[in-house]
N, C-alpha and C. Protein backbone atom coordinates (compact mmCIF):
# COMPACT_ATOMS: atom_id res chain seq x y z
N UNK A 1 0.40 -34.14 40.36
CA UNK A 1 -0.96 -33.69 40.69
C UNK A 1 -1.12 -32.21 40.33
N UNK A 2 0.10 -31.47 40.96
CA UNK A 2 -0.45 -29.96 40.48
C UNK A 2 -0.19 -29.86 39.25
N UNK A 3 0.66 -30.69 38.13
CA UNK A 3 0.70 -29.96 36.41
C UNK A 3 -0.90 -30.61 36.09
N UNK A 4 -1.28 -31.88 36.81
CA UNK A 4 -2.51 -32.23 35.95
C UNK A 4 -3.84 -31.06 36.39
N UNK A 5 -3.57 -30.59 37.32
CA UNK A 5 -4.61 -29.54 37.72
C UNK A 5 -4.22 -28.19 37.23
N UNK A 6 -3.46 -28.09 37.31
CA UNK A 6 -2.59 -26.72 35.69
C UNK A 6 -3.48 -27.21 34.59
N UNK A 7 -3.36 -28.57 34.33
CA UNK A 7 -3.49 -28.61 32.95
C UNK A 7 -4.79 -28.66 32.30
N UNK A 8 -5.59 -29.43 33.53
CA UNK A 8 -7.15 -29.11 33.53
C UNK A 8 -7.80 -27.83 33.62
N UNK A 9 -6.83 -26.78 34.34
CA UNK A 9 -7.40 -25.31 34.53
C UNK A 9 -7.58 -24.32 32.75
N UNK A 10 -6.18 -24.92 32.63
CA UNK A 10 -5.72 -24.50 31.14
C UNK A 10 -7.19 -25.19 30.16
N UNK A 11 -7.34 -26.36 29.89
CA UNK A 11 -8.49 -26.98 29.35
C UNK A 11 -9.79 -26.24 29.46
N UNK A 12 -9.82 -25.99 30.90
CA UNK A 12 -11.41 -25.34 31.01
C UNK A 12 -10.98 -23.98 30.86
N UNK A 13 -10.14 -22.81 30.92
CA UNK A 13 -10.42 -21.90 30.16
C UNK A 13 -10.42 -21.68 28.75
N UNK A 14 -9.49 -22.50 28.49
CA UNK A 14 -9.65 -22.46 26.70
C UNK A 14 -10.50 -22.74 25.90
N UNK A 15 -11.62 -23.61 26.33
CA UNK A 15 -12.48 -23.65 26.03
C UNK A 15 -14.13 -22.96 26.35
N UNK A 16 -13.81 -22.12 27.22
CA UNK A 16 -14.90 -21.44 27.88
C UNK A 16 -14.94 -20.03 27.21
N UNK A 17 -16.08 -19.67 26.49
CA UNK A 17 -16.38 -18.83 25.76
C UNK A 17 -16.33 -17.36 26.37
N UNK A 18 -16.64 -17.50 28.09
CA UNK A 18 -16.50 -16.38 28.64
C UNK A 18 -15.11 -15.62 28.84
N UNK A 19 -14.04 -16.87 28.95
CA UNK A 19 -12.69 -16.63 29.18
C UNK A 19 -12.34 -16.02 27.82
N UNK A 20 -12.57 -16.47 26.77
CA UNK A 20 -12.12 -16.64 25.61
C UNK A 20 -12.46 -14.79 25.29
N UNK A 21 -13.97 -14.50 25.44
CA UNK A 21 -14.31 -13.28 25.26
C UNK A 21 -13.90 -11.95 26.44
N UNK A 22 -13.44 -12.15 27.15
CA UNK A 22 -12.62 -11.67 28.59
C UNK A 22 -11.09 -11.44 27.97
N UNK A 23 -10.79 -12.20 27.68
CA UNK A 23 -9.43 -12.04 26.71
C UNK A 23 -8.99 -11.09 25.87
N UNK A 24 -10.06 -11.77 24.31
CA UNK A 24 -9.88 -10.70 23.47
C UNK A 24 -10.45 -9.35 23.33
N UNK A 25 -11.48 -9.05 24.62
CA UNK A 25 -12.23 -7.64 25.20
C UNK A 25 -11.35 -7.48 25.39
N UNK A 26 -9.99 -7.97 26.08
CA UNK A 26 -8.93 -6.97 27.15
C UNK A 26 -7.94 -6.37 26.05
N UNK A 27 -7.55 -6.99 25.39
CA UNK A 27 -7.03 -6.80 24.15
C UNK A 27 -7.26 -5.98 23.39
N UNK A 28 -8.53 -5.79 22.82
CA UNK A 28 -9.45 -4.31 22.50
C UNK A 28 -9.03 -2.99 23.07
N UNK A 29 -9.02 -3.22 24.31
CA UNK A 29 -9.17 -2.04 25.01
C UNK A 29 -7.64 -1.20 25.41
N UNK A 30 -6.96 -2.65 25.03
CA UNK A 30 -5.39 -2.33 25.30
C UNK A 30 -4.85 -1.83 24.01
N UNK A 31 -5.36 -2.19 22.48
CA UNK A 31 -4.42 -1.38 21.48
C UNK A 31 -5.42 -0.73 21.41
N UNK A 32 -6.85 -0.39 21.95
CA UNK A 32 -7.50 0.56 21.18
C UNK A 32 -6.74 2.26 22.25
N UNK A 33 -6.40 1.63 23.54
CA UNK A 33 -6.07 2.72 24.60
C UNK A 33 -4.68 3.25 23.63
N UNK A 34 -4.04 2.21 23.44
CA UNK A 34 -2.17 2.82 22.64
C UNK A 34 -2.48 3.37 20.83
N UNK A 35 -3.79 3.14 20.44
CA UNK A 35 -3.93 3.61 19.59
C UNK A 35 -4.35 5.19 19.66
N UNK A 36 -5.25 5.37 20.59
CA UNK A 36 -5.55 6.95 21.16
C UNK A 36 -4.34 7.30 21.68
N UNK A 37 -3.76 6.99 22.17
CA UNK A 37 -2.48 7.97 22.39
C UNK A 37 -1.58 8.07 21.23
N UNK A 38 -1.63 7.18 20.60
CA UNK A 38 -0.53 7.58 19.19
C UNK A 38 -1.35 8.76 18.49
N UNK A 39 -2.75 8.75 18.48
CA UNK A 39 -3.47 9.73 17.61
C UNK A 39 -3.35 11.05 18.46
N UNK A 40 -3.41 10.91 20.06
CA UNK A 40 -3.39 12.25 20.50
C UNK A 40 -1.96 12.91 20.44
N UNK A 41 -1.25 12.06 20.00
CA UNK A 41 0.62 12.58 20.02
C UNK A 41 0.23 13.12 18.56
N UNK A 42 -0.44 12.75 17.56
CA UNK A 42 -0.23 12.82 16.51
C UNK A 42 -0.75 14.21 16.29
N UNK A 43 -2.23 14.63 17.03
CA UNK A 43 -2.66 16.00 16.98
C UNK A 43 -1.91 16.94 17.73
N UNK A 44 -1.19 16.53 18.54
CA UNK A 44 -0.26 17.21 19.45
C UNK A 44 0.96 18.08 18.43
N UNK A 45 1.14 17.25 18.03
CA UNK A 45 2.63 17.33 17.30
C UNK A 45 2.37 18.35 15.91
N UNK A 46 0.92 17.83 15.36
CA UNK A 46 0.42 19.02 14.00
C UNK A 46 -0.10 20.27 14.33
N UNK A 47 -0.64 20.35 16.03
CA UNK A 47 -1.16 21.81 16.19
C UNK A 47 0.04 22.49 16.77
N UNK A 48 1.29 21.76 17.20
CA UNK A 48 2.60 22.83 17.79
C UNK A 48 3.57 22.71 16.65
N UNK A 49 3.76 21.93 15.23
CA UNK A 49 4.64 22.39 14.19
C UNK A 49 3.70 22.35 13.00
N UNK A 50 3.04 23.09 12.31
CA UNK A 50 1.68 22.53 11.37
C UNK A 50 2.95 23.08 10.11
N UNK A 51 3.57 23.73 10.06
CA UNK A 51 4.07 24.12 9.07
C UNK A 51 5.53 23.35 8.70
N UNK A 52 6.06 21.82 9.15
CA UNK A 52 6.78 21.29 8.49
C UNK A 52 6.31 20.09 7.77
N UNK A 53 5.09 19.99 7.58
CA UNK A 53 4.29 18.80 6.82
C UNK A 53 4.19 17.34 7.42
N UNK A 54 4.26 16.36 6.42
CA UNK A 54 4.48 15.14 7.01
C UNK A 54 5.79 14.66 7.45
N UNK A 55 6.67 14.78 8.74
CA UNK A 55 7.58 14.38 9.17
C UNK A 55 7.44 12.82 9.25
N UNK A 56 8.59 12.15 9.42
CA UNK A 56 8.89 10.75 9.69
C UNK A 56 8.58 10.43 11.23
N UNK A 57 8.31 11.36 11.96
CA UNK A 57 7.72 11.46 13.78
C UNK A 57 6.13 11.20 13.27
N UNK A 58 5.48 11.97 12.55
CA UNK A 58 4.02 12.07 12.52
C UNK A 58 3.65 11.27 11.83
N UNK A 59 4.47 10.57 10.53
CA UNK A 59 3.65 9.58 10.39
C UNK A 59 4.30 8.16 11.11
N UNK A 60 4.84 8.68 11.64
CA UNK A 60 5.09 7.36 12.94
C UNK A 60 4.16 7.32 13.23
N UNK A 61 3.44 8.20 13.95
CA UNK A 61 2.29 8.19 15.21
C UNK A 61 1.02 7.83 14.30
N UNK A 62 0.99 8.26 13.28
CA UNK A 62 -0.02 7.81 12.13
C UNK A 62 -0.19 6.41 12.11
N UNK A 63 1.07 5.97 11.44
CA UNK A 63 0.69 4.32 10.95
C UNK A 63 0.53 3.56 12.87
N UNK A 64 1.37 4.15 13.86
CA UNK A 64 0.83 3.51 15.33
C UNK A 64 -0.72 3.31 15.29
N UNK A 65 -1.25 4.85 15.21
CA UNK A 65 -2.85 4.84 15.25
C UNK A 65 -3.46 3.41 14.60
N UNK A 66 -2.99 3.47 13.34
CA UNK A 66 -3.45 2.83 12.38
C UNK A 66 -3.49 1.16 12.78
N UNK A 67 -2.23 0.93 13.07
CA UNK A 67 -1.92 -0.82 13.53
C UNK A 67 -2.70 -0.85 14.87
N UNK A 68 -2.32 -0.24 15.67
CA UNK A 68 -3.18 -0.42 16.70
C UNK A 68 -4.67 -0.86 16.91
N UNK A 69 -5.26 0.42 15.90
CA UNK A 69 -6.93 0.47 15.63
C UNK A 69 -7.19 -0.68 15.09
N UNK A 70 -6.65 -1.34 13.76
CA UNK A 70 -7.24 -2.54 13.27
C UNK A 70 -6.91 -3.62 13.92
N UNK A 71 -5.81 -3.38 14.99
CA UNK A 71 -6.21 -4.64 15.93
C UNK A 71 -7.32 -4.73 16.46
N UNK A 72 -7.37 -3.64 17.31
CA UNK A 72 -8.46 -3.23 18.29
C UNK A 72 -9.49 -3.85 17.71
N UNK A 73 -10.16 -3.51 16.62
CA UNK A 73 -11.14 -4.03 15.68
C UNK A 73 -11.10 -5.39 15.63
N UNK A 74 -10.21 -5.77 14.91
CA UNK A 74 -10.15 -7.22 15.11
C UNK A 74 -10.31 -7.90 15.79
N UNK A 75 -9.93 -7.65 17.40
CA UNK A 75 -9.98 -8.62 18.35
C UNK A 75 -11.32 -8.10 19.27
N UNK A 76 -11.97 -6.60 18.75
CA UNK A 76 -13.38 -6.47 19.27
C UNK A 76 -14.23 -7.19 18.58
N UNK A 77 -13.83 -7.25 17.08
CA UNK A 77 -15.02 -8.61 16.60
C UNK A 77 -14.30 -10.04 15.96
N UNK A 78 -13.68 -10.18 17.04
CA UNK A 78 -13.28 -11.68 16.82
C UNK A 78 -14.24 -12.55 16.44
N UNK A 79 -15.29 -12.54 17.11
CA UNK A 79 -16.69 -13.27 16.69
C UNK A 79 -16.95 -13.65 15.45
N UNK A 80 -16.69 -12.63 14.58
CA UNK A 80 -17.31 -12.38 13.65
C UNK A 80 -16.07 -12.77 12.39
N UNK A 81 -15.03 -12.25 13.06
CA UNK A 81 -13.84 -12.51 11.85
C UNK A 81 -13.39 -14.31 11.80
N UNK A 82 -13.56 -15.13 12.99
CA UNK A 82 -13.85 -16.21 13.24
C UNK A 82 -14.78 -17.24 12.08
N UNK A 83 -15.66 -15.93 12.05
CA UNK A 83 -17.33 -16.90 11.33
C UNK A 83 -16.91 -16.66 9.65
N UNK A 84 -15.81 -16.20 9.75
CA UNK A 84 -15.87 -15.39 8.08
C UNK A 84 -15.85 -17.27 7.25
N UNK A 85 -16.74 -17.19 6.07
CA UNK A 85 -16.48 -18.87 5.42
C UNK A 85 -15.20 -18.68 4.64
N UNK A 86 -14.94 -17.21 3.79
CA UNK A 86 -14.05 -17.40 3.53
C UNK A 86 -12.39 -17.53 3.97
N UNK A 87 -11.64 -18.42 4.01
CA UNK A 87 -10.20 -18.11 4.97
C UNK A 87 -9.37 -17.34 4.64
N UNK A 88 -9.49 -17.15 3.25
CA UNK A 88 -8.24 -16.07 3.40
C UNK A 88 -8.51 -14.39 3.61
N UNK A 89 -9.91 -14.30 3.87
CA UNK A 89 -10.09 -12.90 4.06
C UNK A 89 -9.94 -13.06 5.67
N UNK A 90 -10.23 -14.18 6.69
CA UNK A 90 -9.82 -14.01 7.73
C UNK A 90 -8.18 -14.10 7.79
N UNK A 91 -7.66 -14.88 6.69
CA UNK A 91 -5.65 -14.40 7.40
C UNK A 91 -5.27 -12.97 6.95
N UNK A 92 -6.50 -12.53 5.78
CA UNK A 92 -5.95 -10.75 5.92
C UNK A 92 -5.84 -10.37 7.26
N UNK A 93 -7.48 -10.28 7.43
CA UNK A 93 -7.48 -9.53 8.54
C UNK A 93 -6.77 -9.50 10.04
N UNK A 94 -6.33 -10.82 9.67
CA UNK A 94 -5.42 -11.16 10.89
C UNK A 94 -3.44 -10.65 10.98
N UNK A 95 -3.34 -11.27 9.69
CA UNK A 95 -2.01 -10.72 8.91
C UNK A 95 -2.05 -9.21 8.89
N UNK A 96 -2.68 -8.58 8.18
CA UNK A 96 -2.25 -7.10 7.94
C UNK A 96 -2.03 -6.42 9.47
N UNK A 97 -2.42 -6.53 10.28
CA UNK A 97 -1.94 -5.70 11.46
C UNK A 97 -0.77 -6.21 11.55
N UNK A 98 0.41 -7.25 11.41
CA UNK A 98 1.48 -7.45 11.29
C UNK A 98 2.37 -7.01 10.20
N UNK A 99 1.81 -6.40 9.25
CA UNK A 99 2.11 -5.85 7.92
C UNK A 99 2.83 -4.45 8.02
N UNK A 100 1.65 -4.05 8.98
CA UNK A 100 2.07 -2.55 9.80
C UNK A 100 2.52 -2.46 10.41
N UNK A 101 2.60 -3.40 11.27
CA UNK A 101 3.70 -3.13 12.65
C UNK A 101 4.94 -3.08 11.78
N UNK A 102 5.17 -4.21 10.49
CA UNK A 102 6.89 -3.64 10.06
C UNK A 102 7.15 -2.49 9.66
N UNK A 103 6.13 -2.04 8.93
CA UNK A 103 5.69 -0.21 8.32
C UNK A 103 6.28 0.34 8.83
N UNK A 104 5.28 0.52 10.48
CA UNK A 104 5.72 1.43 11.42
C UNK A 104 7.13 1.52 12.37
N UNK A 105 7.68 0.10 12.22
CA UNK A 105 8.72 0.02 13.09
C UNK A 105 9.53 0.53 12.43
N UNK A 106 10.01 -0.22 10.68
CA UNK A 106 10.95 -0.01 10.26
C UNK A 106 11.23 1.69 9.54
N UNK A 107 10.13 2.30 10.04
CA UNK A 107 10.09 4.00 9.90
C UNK A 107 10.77 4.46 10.69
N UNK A 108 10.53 3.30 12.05
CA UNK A 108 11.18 4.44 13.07
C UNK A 108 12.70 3.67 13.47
N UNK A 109 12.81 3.11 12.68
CA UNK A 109 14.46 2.35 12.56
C UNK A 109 14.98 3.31 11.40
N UNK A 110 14.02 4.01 10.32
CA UNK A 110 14.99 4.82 9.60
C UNK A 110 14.87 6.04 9.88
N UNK A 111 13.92 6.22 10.70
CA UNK A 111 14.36 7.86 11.93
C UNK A 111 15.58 7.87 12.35
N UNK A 112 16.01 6.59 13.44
CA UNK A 112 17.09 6.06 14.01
C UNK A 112 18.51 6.49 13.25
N UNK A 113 18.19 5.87 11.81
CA UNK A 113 19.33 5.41 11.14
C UNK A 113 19.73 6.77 10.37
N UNK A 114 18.56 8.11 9.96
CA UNK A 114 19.06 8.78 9.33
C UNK A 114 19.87 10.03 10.51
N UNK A 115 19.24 9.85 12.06
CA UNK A 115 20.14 10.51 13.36
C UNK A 115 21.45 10.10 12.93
N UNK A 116 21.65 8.53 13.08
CA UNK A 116 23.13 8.06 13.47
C UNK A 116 23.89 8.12 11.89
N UNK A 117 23.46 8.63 11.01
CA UNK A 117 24.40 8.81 9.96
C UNK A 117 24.63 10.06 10.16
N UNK A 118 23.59 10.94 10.09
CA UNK A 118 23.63 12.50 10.10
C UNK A 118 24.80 12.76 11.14
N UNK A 119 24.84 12.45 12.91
CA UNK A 119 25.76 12.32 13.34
C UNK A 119 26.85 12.15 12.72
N UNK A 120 27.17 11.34 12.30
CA UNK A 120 28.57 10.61 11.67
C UNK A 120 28.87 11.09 10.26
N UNK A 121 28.48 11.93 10.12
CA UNK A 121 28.56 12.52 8.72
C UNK A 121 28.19 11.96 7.50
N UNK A 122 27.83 10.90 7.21
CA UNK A 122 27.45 9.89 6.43
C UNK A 122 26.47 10.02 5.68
N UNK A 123 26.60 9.82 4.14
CA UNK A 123 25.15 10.00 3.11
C UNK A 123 23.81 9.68 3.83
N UNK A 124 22.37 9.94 3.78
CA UNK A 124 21.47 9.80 4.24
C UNK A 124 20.56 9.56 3.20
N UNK A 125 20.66 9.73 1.44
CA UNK A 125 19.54 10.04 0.29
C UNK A 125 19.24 8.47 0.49
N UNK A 126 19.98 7.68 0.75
CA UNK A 126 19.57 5.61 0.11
C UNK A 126 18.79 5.36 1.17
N UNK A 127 18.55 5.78 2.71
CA UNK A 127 18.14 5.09 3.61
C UNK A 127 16.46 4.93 3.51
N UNK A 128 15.71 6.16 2.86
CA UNK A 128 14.36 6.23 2.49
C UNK A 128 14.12 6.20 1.05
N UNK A 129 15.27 5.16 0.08
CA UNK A 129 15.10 4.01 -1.31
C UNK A 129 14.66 2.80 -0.13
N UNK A 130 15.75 2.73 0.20
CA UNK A 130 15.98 1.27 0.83
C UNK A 130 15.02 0.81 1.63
N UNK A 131 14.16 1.63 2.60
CA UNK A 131 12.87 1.65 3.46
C UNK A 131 11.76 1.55 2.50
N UNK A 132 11.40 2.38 1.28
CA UNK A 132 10.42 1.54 0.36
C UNK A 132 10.65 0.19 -0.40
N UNK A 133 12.00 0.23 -0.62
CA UNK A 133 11.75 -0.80 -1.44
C UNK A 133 12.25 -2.04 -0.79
N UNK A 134 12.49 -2.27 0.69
CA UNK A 134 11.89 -3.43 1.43
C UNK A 134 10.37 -3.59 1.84
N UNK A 135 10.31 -2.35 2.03
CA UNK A 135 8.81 -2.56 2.40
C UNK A 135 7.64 -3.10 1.05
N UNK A 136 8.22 -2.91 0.01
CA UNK A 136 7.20 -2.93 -1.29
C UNK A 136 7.93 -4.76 -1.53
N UNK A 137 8.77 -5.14 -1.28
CA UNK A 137 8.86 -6.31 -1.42
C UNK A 137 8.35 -7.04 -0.34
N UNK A 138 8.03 -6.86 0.75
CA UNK A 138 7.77 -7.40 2.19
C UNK A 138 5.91 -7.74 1.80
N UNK A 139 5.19 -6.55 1.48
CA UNK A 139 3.86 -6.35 0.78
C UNK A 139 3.72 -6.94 -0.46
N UNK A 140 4.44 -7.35 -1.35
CA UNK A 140 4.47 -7.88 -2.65
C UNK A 140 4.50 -9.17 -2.53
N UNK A 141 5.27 -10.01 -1.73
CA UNK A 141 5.05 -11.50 -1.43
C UNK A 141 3.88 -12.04 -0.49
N UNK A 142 3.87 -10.93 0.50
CA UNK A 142 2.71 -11.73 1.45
C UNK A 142 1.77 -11.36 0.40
N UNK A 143 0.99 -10.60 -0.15
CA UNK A 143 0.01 -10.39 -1.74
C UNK A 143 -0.16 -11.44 -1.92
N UNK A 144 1.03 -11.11 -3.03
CA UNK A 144 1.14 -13.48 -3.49
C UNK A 144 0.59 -14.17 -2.64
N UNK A 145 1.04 -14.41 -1.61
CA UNK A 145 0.36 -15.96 -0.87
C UNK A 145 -0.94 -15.67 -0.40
N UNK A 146 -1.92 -14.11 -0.20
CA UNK A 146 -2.83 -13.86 0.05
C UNK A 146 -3.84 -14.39 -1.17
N UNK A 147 -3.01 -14.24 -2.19
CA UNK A 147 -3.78 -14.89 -3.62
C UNK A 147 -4.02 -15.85 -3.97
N UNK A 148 -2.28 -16.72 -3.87
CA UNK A 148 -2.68 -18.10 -3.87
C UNK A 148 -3.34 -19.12 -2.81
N UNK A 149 -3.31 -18.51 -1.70
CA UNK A 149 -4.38 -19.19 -0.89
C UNK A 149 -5.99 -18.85 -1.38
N UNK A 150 -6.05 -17.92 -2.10
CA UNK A 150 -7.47 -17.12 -2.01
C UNK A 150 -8.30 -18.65 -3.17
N UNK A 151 -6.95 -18.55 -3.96
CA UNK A 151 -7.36 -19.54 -5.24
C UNK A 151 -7.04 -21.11 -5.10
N UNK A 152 -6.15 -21.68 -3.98
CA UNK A 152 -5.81 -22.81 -3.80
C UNK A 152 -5.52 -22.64 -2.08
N UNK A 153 -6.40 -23.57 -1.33
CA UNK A 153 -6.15 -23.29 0.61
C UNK A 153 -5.36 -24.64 0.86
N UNK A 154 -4.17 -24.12 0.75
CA UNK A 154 -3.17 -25.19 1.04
C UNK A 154 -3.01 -25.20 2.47
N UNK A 155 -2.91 -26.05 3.77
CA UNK A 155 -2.06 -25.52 4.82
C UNK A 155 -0.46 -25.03 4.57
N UNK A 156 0.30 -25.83 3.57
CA UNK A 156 1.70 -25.50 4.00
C UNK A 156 1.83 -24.12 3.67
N UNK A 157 1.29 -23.66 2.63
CA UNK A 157 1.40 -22.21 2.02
C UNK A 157 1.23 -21.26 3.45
N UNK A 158 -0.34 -21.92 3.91
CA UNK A 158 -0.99 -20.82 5.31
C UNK A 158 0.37 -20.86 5.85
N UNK A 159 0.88 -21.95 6.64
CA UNK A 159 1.97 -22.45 7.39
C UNK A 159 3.16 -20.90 7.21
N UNK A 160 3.74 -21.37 6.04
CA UNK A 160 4.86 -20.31 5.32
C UNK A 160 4.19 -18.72 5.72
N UNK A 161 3.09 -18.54 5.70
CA UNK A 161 2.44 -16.93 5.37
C UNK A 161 2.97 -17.21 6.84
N UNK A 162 2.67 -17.73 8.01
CA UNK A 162 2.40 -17.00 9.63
C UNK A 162 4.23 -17.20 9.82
N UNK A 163 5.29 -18.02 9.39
CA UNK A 163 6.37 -18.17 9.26
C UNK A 163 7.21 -16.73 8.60
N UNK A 164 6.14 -15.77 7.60
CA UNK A 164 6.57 -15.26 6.91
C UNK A 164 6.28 -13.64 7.92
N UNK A 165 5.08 -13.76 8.10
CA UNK A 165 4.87 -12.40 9.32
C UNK A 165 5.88 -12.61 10.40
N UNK A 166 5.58 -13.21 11.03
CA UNK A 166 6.86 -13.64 12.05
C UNK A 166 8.33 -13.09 11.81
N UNK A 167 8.26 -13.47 10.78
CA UNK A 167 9.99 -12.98 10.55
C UNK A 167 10.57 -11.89 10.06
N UNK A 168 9.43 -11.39 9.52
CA UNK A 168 9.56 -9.75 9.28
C UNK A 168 9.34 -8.80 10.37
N UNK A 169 8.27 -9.58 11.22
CA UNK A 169 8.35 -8.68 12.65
C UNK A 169 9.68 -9.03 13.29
N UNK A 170 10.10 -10.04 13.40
CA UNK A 170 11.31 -10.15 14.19
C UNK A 170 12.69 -8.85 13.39
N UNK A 171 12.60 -8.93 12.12
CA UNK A 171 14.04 -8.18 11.10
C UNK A 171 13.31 -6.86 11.78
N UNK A 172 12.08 -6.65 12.10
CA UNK A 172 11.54 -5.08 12.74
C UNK A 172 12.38 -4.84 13.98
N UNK A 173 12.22 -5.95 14.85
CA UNK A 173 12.62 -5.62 16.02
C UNK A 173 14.68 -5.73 16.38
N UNK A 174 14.89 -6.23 15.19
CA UNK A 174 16.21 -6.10 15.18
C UNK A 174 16.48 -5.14 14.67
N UNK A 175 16.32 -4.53 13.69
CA UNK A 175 16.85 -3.30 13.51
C UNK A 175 16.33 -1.96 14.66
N UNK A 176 15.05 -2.17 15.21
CA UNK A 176 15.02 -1.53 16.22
C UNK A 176 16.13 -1.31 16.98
N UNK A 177 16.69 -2.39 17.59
CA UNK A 177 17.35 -2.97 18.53
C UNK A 177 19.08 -2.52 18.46
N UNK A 178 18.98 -2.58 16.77
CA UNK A 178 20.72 -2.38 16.32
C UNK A 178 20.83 -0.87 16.26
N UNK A 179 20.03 -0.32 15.94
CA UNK A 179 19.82 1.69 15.45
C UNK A 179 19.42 2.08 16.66
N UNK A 180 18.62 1.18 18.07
CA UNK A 180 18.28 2.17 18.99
C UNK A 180 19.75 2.14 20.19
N UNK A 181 20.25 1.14 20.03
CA UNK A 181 21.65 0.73 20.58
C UNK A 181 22.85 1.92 20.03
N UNK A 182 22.85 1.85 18.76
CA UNK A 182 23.47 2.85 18.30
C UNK A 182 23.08 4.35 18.51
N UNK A 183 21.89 4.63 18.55
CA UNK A 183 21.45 5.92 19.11
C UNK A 183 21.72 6.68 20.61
N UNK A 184 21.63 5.16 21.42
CA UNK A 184 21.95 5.38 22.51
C UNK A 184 23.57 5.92 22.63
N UNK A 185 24.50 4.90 21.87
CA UNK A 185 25.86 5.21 22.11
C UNK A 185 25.96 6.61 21.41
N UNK A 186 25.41 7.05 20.39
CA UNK A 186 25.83 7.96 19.95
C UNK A 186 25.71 9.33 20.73
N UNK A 187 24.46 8.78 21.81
CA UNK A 187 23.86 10.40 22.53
C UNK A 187 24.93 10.72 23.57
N UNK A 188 25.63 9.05 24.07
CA UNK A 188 26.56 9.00 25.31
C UNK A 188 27.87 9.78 24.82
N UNK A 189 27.97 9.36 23.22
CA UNK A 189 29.23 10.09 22.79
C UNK A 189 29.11 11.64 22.43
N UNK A 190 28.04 12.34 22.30
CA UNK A 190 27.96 13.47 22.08
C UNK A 190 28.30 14.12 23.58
N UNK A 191 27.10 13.34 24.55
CA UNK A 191 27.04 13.96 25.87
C UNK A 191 29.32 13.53 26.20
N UNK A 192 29.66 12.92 26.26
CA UNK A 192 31.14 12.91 26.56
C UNK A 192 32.13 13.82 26.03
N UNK A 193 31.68 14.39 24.90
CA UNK A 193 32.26 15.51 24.21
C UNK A 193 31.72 16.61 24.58
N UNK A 194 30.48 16.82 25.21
CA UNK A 194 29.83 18.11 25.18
C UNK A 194 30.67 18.55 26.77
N UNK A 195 30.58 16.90 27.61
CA UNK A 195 31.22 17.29 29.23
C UNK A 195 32.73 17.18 28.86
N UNK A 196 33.47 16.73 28.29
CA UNK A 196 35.29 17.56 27.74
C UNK A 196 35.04 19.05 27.43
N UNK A 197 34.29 19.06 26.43
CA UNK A 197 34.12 20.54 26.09
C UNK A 197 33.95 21.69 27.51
N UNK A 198 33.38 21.70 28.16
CA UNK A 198 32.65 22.41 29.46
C UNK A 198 33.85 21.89 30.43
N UNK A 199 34.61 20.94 30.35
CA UNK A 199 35.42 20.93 31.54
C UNK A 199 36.74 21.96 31.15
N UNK A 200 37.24 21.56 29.49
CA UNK A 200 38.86 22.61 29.21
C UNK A 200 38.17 23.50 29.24
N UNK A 201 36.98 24.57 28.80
CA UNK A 201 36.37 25.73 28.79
C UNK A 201 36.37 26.31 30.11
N UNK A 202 36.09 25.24 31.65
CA UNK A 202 36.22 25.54 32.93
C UNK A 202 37.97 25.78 33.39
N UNK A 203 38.28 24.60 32.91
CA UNK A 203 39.81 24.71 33.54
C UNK A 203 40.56 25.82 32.96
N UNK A 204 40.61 26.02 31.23
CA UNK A 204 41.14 27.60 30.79
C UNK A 204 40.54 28.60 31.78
N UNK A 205 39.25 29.16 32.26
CA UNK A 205 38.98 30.58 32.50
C UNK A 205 39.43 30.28 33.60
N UNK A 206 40.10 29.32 34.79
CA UNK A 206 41.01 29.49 35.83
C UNK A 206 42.20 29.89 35.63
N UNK A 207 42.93 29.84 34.35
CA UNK A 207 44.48 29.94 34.45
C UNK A 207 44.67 31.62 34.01
């Protein structure tokens, strides 16, 4: 009795236009709020260092603004991106804010990655090859299927494209995950050397 009344609750909001628009309003207001703060970090950060240019921090906060906002957009006129006749300009618009989120993540996985080499003494010139030219292949295939759907609306193709965002956001959040893990250990290992250091420095000026 209670899953069939779950399941009827579920039925009548999903289909109720007010719920539906209650939703994606809240949504709006939630990346449009994390999009103003990436932009106010972003003015923050150019009026207290204006003279080291575009850092890999600022245009972090840049492309944030950026993914954020065209959600925001998106899901403020869902209405409308809904009504579009053509489909594949609605899986742009739906797709590309996932386009960016890898942008932006995997920028700040090679923030991450050029700390924990620099630490470790380790070359740093390949890590921002290697960050364009995944990213220019990541943008170069979803293209393709933006095309060939544009010219042939297959489902399996659509199918593969939302299979294909998906999994690039996920390789985002793993390397997040592997470089912010490593960042962490690396700060624990500095801080463990910095407290050896300060303890023989204490125990010598006793003897």
């Amino acid at each position: 009795a209670g899953h069939a009344a779950l399941r009827g609750w579920w039925e009548e909001v999903n289909e109720s236009p007010a719920w539906q628009d209650g939703a994606f309003f809240s949504l709006t207001a939630a990346y449009a709020l994390v999009s103003a703060v990436a932009l106010i970090q972003l003015v923050r950060i150019q009026r207290r260092v204006p003279e080291f240019g575009w850092t890999t921090q600022k245009v972090f906060h840049l492309m944030n603004f950026v993914v954020n906002g065209v959600r925001a957009v998106v899901f403020g006129f869902h209405a409308y991106v809904f009504l579009l006749q053509t489909k594949v300009y609605k899986l742009v618009l739906l797709d590309l804010p996932g386009l960016l989120f890898f942008s932006a993540y995997t920028l700040l996985v090679l923030f991450w990655a050029e700390i924990y080499h620099q630490a470790r003494s380790l070359p740093t010139d390949k890590l921002r090859i290697i960050y364009l030219a995944v990213n220019s292949i990541v943008y170069a295939i979803q293209i393709c299927i933006w095309v060939y759907l544009g010219i042939n609306d297959n489902a399996l193709v659509e199918l593969v494209s939302k299979i294909f965002i998906v999994s690039v956001s996920a390789v985002a959040l793993l390397g997040f995950a592997v470089y912010g893990g490593r960042q962490v250990q690396c700060f624990f290992f500095l801080l463990y050397r910095c407290v050896c250091a300060v303890s023989v420095s204490c125990a010598l000026s006793f003897l």
